[in-house]
C-alpha atoms as a PDB file:
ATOM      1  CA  UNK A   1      90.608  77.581  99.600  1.00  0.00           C
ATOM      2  CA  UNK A   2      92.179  77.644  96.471  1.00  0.00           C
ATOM      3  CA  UNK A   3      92.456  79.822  93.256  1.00  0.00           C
ATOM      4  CA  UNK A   4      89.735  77.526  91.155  1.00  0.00           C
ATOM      5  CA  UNK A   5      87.122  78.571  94.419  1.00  0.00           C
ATOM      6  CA  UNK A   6      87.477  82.419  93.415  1.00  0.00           C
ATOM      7  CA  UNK A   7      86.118  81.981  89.792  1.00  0.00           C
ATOM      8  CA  UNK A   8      82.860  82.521  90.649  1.00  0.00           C
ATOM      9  CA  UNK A   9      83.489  85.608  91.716  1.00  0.00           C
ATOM     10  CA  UNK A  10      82.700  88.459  88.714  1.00  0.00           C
ATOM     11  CA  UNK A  11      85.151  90.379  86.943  1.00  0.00           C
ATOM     12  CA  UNK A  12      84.632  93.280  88.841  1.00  0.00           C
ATOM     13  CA  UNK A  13      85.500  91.300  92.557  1.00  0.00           C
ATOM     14  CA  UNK A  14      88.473  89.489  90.810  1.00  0.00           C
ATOM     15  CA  UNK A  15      89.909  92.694  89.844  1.00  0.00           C
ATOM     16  CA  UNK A  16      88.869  93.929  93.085  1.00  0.00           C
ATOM     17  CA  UNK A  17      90.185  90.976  94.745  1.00  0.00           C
ATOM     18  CA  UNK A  18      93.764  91.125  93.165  1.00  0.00           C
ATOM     19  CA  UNK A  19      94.022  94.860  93.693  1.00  0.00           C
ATOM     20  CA  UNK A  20      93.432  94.156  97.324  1.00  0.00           C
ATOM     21  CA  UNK A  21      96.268  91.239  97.509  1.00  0.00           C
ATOM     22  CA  UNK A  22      98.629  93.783  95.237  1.00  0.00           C
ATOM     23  CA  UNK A  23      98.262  96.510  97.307  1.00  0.00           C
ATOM     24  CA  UNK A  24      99.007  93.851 100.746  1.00  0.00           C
ATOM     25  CA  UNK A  25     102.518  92.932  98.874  1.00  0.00           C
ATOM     26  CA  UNK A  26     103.254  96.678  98.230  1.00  0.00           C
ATOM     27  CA  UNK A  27     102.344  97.106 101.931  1.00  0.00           C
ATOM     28  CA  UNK A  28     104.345  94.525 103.600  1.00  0.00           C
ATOM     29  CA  UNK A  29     107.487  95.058 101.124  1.00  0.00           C
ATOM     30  CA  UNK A  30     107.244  98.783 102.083  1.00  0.00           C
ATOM     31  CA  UNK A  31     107.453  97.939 106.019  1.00  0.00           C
ATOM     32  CA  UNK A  32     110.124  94.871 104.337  1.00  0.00           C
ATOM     33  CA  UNK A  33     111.808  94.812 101.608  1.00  0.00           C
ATOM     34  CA  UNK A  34     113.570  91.857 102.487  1.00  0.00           C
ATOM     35  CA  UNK A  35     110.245  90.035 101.718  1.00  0.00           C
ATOM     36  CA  UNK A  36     110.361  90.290  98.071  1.00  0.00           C
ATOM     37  CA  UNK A  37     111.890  87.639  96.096  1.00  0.00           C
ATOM     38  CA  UNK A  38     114.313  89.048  93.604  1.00  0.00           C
ATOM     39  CA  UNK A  39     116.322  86.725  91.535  1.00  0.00           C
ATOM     40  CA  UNK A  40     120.145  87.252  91.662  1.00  0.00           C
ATOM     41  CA  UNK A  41     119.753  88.528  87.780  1.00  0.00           C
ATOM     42  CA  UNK A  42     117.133  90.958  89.048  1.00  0.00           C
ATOM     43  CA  UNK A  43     119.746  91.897  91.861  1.00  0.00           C
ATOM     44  CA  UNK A  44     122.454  92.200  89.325  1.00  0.00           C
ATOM     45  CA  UNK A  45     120.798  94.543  87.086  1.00  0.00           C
ATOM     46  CA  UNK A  46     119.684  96.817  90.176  1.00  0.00           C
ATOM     47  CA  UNK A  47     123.285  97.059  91.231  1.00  0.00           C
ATOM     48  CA  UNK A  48     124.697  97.958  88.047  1.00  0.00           C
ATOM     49  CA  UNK A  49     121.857 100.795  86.962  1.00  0.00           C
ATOM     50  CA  UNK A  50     122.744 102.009  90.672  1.00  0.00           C
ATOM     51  CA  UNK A  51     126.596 102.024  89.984  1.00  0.00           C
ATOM     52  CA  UNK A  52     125.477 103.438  86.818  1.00  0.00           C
ATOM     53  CA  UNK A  53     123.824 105.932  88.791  1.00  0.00           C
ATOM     54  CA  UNK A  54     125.710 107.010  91.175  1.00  0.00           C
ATOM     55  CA  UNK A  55     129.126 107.077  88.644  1.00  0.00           C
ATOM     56  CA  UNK A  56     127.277 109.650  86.359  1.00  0.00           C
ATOM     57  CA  UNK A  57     123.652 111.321  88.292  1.00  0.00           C
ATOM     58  CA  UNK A  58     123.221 113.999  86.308  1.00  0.00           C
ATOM     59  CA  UNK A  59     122.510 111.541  82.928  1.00  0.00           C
ATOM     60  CA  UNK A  60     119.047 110.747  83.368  1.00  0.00           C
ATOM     61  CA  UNK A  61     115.814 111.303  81.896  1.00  0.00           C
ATOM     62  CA  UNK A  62     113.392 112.746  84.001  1.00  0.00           C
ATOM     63  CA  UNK A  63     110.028 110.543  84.261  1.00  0.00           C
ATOM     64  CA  UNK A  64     107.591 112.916  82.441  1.00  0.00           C
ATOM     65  CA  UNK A  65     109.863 112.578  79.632  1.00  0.00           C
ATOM     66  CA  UNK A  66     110.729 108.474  79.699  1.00  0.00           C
ATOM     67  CA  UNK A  67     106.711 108.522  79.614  1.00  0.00           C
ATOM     68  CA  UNK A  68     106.284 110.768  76.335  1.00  0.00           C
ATOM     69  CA  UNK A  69     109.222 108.847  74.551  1.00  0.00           C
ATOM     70  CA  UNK A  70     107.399 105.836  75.348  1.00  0.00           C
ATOM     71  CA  UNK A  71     103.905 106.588  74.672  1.00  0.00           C
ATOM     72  CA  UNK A  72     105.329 108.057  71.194  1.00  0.00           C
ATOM     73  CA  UNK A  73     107.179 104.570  70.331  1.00  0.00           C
ATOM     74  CA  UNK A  74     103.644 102.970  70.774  1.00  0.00           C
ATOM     75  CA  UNK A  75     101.821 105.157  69.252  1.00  0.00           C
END
């Protein structure tokens, strides 16, 4: 089976469908994480917000807040 035998299926079960297969991924990474490609730029920038981190923890924005200045630069 390939991808082009799934587009018959309706919206609905295609969203359905890659719901199901996200929520797998999320799964097996969680039990995994060694699983999940990450590209050595991808690493890189993980490592230095974590140095970042950890040099200086009490600079950051808590979520709530990232989410309103966001929602207010799109809006």
């Amino acid at each position: 089976m390939n991808a082009a035998d799934l587009l018959h299926l309706s919206i609905t079960e295609r969203l359905r469908l890659a719901e199901d297969l996200w929520d797998s991924v999320a799964r097996e990474a969680a039990d995994d994480p060694a699983k999940l490609p990450v590209s050595d730029s991808l690493r890189a920038e993980i490592l230095r917000r974590s140095a970042a981190y950890h040099a200086n923890p009490r600079n950051v924005v808590p979520l709530d807040e990232a989410l309103a200045r966001i929602e207010r630069a799109l809006g």
